[in-house]
N, C-alpha and C. Protein backbone atom coordinates (compact mmCIF):
# COMPACT_ATOMS: atom_id res chain seq x y z
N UNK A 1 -26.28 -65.29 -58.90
CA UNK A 1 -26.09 -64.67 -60.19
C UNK A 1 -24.98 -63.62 -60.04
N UNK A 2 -24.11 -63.83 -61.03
CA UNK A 2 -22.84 -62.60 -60.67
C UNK A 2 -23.26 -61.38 -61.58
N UNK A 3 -22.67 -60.59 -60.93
CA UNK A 3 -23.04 -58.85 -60.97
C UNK A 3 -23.22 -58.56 -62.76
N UNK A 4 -22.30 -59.04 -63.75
CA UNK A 4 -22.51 -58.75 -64.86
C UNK A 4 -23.73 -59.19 -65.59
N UNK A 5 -24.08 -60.33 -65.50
CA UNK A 5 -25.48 -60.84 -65.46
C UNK A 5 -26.39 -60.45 -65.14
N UNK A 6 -26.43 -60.09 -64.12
CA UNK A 6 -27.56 -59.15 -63.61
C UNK A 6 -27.87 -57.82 -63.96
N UNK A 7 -26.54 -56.94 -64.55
CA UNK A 7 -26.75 -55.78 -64.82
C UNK A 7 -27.00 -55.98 -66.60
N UNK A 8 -26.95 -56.93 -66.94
CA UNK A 8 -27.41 -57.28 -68.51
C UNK A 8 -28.78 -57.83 -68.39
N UNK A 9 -29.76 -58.33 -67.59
CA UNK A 9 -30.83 -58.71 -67.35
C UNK A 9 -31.19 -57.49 -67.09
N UNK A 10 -30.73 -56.68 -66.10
CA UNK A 10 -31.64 -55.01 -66.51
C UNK A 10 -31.31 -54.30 -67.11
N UNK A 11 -30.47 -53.92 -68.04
CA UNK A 11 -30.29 -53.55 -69.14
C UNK A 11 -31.35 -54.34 -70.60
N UNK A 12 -31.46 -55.33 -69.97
CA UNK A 12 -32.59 -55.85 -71.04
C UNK A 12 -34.08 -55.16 -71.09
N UNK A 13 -34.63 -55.37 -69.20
CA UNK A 13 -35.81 -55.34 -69.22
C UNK A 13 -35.57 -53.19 -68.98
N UNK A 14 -34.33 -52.46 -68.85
CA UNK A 14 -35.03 -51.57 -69.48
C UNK A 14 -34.89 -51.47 -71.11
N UNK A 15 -34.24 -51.68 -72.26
CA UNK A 15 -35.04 -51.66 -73.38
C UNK A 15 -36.04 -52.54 -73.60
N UNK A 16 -36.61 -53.39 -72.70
CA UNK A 16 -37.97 -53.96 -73.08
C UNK A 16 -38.96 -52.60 -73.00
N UNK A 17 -38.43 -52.35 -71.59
CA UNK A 17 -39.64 -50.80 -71.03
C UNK A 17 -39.73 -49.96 -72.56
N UNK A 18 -38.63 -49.92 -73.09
CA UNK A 18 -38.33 -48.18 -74.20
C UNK A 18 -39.06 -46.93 -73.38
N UNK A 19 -38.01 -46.75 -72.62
CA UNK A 19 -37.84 -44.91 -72.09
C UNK A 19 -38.63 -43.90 -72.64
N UNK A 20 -37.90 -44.16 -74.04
CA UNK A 20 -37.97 -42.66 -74.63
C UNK A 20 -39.86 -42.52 -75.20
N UNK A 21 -40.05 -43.65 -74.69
CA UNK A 21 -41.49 -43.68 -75.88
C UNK A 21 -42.31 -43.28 -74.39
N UNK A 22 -42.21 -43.41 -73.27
CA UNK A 22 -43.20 -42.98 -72.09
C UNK A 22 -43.33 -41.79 -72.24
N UNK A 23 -42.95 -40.55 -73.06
CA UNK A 23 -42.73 -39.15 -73.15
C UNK A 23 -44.44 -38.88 -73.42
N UNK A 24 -45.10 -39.95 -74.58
CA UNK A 24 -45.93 -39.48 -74.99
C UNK A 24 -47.67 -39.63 -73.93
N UNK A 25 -47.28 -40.33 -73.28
CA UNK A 25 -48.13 -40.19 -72.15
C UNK A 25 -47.67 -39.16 -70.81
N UNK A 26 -46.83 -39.44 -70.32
CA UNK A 26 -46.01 -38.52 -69.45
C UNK A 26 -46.05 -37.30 -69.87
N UNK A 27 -45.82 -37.19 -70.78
CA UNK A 27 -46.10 -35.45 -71.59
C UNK A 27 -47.81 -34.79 -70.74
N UNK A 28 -49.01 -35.54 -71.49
CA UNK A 28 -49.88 -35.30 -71.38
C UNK A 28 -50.19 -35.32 -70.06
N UNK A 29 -49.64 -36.37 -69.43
CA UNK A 29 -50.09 -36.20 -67.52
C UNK A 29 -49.40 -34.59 -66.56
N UNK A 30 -48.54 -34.26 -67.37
CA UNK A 30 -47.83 -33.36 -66.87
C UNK A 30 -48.64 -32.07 -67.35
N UNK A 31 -49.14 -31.72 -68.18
CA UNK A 31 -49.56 -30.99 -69.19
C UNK A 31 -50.99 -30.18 -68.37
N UNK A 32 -51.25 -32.38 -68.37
CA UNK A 32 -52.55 -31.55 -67.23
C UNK A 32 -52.98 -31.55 -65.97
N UNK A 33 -51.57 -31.64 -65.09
CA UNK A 33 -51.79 -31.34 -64.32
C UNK A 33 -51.51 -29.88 -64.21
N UNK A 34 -50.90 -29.29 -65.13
CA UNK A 34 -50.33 -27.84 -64.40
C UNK A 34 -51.42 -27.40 -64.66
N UNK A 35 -51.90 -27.73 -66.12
CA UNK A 35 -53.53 -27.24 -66.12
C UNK A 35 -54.11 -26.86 -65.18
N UNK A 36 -54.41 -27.73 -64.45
CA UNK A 36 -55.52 -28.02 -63.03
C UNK A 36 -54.68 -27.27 -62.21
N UNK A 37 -53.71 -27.34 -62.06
CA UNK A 37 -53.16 -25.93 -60.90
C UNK A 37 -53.75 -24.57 -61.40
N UNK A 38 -53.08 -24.24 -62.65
CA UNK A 38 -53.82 -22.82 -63.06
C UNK A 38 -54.53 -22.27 -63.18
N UNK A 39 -55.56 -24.13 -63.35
CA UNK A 39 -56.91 -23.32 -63.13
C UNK A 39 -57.72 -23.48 -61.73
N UNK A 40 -56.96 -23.43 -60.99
CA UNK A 40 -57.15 -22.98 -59.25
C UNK A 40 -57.59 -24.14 -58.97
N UNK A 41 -57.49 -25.85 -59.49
CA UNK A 41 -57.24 -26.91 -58.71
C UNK A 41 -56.72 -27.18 -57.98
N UNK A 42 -55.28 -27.03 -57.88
CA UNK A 42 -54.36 -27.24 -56.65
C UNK A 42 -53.35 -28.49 -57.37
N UNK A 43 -52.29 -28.21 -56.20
CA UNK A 43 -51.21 -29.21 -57.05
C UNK A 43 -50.49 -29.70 -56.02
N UNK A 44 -50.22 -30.80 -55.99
CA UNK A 44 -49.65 -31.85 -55.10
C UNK A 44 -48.69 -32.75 -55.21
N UNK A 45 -47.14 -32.69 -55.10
CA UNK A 45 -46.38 -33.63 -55.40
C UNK A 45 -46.75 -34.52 -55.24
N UNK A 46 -47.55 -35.47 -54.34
CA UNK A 46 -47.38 -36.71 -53.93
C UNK A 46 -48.69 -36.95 -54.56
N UNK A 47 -49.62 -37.07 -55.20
CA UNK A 47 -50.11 -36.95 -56.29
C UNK A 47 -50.26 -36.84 -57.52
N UNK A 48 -49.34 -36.40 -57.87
CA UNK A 48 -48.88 -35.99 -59.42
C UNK A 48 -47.23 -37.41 -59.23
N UNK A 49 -46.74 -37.52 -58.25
CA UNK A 49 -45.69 -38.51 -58.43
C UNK A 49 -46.84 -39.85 -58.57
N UNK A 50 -47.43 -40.24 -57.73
CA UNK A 50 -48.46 -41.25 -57.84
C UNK A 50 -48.71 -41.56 -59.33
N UNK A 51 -49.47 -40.31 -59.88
CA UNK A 51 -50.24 -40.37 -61.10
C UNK A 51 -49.37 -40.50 -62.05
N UNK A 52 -47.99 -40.01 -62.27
CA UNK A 52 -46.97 -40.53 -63.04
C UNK A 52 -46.56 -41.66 -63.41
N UNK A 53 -46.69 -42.05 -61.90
CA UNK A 53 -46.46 -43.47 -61.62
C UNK A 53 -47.13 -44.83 -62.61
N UNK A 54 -48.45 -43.64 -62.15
CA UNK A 54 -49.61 -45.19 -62.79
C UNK A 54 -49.76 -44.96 -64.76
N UNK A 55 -49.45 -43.47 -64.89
CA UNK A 55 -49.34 -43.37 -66.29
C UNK A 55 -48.02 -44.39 -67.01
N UNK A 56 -46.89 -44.10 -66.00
CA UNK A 56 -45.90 -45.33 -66.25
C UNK A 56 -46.28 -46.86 -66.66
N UNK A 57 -47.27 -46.78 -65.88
CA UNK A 57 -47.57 -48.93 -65.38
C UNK A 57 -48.41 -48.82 -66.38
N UNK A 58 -49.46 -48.09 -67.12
CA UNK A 58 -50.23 -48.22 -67.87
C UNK A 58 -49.46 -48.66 -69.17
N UNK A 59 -48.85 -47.49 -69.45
CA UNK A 59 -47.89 -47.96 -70.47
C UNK A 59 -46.64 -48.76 -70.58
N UNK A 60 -46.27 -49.64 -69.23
CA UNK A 60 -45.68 -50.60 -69.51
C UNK A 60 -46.14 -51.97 -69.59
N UNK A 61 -47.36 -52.01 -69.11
CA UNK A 61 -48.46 -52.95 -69.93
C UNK A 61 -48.88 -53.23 -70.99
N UNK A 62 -48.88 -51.72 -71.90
CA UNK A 62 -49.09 -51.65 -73.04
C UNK A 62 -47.65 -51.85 -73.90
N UNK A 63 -46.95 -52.08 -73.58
CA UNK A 63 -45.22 -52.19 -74.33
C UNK A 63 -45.01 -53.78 -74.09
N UNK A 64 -45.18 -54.11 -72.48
CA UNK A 64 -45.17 -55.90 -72.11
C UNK A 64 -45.78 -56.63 -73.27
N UNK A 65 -47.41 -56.21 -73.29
CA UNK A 65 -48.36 -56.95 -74.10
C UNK A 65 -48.07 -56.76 -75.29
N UNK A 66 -47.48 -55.48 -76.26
CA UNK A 66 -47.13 -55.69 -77.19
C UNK A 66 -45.83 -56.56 -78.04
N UNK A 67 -45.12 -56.42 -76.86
CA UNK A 67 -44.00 -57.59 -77.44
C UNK A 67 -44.10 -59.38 -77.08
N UNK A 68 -45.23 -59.24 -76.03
CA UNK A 68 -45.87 -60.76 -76.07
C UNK A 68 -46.77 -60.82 -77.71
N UNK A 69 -47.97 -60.06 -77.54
CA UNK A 69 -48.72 -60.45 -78.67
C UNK A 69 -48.08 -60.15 -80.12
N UNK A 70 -46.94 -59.59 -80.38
CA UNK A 70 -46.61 -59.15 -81.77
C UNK A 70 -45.24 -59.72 -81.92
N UNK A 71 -44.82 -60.80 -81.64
CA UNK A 71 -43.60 -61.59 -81.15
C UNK A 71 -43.58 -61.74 -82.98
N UNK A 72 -44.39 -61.98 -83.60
CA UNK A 72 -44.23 -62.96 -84.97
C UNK A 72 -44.11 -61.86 -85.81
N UNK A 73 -44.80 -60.73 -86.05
CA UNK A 73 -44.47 -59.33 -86.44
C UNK A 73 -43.55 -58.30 -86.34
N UNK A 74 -42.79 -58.79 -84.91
CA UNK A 74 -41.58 -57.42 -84.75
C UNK A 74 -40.25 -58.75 -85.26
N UNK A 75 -40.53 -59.67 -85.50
CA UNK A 75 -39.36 -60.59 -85.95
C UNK A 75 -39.23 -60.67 -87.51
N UNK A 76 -40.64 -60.36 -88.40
CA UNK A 76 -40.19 -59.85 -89.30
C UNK A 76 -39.79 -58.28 -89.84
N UNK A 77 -40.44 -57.25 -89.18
CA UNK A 77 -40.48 -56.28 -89.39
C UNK A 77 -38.74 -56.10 -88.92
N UNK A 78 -38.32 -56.76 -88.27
CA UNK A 78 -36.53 -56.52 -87.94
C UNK A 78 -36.04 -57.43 -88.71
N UNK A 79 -36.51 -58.57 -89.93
CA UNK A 79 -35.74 -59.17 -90.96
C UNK A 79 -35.81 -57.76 -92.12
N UNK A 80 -36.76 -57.13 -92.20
CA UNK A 80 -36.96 -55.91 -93.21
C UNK A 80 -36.42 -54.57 -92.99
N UNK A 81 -36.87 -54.13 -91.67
CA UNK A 81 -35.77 -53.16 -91.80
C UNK A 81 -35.60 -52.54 -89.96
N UNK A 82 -35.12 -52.16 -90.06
CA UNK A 82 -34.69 -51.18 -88.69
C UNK A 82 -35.57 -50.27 -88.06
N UNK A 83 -36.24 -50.21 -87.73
CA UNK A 83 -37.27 -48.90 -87.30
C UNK A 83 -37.01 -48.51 -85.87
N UNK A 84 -36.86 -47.39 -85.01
CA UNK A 84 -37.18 -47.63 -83.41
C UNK A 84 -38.94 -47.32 -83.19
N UNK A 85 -39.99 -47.62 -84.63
CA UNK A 85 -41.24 -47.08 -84.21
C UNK A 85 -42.03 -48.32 -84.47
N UNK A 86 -40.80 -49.16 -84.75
CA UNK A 86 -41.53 -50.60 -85.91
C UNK A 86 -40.94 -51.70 -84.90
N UNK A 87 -41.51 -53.07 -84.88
CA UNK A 87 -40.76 -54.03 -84.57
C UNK A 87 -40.29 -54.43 -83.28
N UNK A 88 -41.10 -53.71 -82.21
CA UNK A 88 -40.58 -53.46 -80.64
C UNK A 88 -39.48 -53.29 -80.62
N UNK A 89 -39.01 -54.02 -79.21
CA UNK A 89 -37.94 -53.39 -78.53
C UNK A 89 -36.89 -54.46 -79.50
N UNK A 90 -36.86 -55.91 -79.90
CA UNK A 90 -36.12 -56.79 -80.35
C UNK A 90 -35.51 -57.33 -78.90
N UNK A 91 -35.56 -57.15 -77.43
CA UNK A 91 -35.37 -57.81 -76.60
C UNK A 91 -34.99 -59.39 -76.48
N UNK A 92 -36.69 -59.75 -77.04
CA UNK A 92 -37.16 -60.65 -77.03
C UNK A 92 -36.23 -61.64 -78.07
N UNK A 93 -36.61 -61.20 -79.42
CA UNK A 93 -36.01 -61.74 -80.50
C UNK A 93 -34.32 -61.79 -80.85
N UNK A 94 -33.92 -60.96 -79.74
CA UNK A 94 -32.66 -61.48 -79.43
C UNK A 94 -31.90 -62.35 -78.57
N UNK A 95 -32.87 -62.84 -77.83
CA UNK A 95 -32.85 -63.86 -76.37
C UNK A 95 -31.96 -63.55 -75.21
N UNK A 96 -32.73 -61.91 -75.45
CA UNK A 96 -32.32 -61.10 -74.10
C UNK A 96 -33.19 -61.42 -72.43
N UNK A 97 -34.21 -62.01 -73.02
CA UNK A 97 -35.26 -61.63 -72.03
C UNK A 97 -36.34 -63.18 -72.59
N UNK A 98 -36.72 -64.29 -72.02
CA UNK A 98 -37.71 -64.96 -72.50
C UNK A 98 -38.68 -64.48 -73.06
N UNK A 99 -39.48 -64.87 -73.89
CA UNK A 99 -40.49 -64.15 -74.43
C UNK A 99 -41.78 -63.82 -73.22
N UNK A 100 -41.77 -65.39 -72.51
CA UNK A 100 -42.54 -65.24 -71.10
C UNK A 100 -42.29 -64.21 -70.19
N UNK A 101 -41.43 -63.50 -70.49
CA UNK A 101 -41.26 -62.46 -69.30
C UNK A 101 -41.86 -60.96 -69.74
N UNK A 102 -42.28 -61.14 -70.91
CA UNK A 102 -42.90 -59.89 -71.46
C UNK A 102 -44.45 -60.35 -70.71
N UNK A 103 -45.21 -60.94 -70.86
CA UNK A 103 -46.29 -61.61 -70.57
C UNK A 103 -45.98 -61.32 -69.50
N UNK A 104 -45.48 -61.65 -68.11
CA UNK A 104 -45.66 -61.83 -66.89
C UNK A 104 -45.36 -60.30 -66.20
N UNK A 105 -44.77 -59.44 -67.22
CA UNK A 105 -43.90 -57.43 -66.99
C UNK A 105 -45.58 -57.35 -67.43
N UNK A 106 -45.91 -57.57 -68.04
CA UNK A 106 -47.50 -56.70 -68.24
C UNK A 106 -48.32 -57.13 -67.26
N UNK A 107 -48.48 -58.24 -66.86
CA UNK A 107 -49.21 -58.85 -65.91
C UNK A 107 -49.13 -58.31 -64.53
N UNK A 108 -47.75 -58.01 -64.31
CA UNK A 108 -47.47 -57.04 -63.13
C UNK A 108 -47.31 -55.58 -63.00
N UNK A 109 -47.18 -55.10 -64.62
CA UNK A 109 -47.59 -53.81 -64.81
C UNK A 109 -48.70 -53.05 -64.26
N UNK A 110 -49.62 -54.32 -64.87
CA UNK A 110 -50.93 -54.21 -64.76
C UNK A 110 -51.51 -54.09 -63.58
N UNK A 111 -51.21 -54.89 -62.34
CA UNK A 111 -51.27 -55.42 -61.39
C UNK A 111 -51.81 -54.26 -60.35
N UNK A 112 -49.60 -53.64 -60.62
CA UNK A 112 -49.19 -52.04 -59.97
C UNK A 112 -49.98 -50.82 -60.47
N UNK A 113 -50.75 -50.72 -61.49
CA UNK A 113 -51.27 -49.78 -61.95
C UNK A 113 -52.67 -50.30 -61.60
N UNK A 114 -53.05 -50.74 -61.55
CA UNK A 114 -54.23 -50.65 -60.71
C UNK A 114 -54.04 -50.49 -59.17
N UNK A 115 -53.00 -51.10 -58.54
CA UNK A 115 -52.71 -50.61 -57.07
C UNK A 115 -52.40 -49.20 -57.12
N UNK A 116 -51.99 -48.51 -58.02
CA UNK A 116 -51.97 -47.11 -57.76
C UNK A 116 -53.57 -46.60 -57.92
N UNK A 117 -54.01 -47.04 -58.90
CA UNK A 117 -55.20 -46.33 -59.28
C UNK A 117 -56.34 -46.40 -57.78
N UNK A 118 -56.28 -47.18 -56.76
CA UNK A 118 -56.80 -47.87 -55.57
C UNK A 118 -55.92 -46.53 -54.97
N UNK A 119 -54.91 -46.58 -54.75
CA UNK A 119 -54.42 -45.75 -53.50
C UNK A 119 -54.66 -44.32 -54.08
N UNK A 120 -54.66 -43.80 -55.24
CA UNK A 120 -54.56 -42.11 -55.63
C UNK A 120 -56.85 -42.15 -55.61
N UNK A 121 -57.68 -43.08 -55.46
CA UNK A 121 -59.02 -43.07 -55.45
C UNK A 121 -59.14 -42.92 -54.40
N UNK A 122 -58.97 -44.21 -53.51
CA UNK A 122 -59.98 -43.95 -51.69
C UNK A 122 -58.37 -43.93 -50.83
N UNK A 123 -57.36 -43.26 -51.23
CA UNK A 123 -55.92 -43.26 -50.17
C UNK A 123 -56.09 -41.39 -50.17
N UNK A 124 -56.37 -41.53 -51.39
CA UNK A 124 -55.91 -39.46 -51.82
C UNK A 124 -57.31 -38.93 -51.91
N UNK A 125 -58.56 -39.55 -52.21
CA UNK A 125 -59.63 -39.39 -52.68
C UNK A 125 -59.51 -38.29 -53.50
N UNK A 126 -58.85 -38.89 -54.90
CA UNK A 126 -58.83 -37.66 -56.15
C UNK A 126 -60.49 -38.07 -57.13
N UNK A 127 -61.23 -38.95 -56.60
CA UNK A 127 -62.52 -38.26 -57.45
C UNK A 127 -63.11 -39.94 -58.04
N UNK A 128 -64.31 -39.61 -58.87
CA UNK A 128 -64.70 -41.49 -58.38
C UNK A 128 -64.16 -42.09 -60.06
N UNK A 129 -63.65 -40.90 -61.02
CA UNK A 129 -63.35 -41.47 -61.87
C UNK A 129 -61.86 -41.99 -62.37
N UNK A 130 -61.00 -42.18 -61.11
CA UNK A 130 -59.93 -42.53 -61.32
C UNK A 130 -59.53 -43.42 -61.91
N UNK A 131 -59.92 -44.37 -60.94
CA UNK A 131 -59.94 -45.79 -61.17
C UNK A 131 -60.77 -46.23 -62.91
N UNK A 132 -61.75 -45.72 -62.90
CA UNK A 132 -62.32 -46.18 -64.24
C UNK A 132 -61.64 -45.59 -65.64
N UNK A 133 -61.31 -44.17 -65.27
CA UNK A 133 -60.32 -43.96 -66.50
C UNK A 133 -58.95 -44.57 -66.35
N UNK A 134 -57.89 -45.27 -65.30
CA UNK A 134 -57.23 -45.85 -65.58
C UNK A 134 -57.34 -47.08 -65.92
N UNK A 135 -58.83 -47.67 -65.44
CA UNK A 135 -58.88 -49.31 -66.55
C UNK A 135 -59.44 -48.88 -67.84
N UNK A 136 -59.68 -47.94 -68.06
CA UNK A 136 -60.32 -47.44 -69.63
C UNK A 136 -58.44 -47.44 -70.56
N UNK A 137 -57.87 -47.11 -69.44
CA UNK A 137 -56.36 -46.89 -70.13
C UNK A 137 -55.87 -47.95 -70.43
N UNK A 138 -55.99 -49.08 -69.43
CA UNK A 138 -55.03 -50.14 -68.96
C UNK A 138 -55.41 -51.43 -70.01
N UNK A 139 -57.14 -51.03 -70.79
CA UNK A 139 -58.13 -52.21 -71.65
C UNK A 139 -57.19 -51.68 -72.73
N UNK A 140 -57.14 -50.53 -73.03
CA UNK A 140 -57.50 -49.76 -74.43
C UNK A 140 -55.93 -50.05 -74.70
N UNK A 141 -54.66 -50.33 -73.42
CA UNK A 141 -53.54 -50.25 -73.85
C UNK A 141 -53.22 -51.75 -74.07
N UNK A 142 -53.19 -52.76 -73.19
CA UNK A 142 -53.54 -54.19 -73.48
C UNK A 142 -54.04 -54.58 -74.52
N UNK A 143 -54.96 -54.24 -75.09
CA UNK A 143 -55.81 -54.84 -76.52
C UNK A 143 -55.10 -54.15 -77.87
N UNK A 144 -54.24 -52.97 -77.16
CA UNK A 144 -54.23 -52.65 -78.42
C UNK A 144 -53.23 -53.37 -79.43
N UNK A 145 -52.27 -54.65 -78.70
CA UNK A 145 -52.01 -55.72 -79.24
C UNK A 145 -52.32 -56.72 -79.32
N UNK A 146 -53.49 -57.15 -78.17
CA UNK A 146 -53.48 -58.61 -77.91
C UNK A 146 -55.21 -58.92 -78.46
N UNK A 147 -54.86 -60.31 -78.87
CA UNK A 147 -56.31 -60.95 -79.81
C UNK A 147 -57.41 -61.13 -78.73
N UNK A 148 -58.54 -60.60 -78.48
CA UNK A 148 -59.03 -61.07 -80.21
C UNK A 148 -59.45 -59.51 -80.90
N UNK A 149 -59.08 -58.28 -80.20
CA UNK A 149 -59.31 -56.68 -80.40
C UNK A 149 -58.41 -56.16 -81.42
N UNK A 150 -56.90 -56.45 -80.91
CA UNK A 150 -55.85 -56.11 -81.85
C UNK A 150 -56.15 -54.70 -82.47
């Protein structure tokens, strides 16, 4: 594959990701962790990079699965009008990216965010509810496009 190709295939799959929209989880992971420092928890780069991490994968599961399951919805909602809050990324619907590859970015989203949630539980032993609030994240972000929850 020559170099321009390739740098247009990731230029795709990052506006599949959308950047600017991880703020709203990333915000809150940051928020509370300083929390937990201040309030005489303790604070740990390599921990808080981890947990970033997996707040990342959570929500790029939840962005994958939404432009798999809402393929028929963000194709009209971009015949109607323009939104960057409406209509996903348009990746897809521009035949930037197969539609299968949204499906298979969540699948491995998913994958990695649970391998973090495994290494920041019994690698870091941050506590026994790690793991269960990041599949509480990982259901709640998955379904929140895909049938039969929607």
């Amino acid at each position: 594959m020559e170099i321009a190709s390739f740098a247009k295939k990731i230029r795709a799959w990052v506006a599949l990701s959308r950047p600017p929209f991880h703020i709203v989880g990333v915000l809150p992971f940051v928020l509370g962790s300083v929390l937990a420092w201040w309030l005489g928890g303790g604070f740990r780069w390599d921990i808080f990079a981890w947990g970033t991490s997996g707040v990342v994968l959570v929500m790029l599961t939840t962005y994958y699965a939404g432009e798999w399951w809402d393929y028929a919805e963000d194709t009209l909602a971009a015949s109607m009008h323009k939104s960057p809050f409406a209509g996903g990324s348009q990746v897809v619907q521009r035949g930037l990216l197969p539609r299968e590859a949204a499906l298979w970015g969540c699948f491995a989203a998913l994958l990695l965010a649970l391998g973090v949630g495994a290494v920041l539980q019994f690698g870091y032993h941050t506590g026994p509810w790690t793991l269960p609030l990041g599949i509480v994240g990982l259901v709640g972000g998955y379904f929140y496009s895909a049938q039969p929850v929607r």
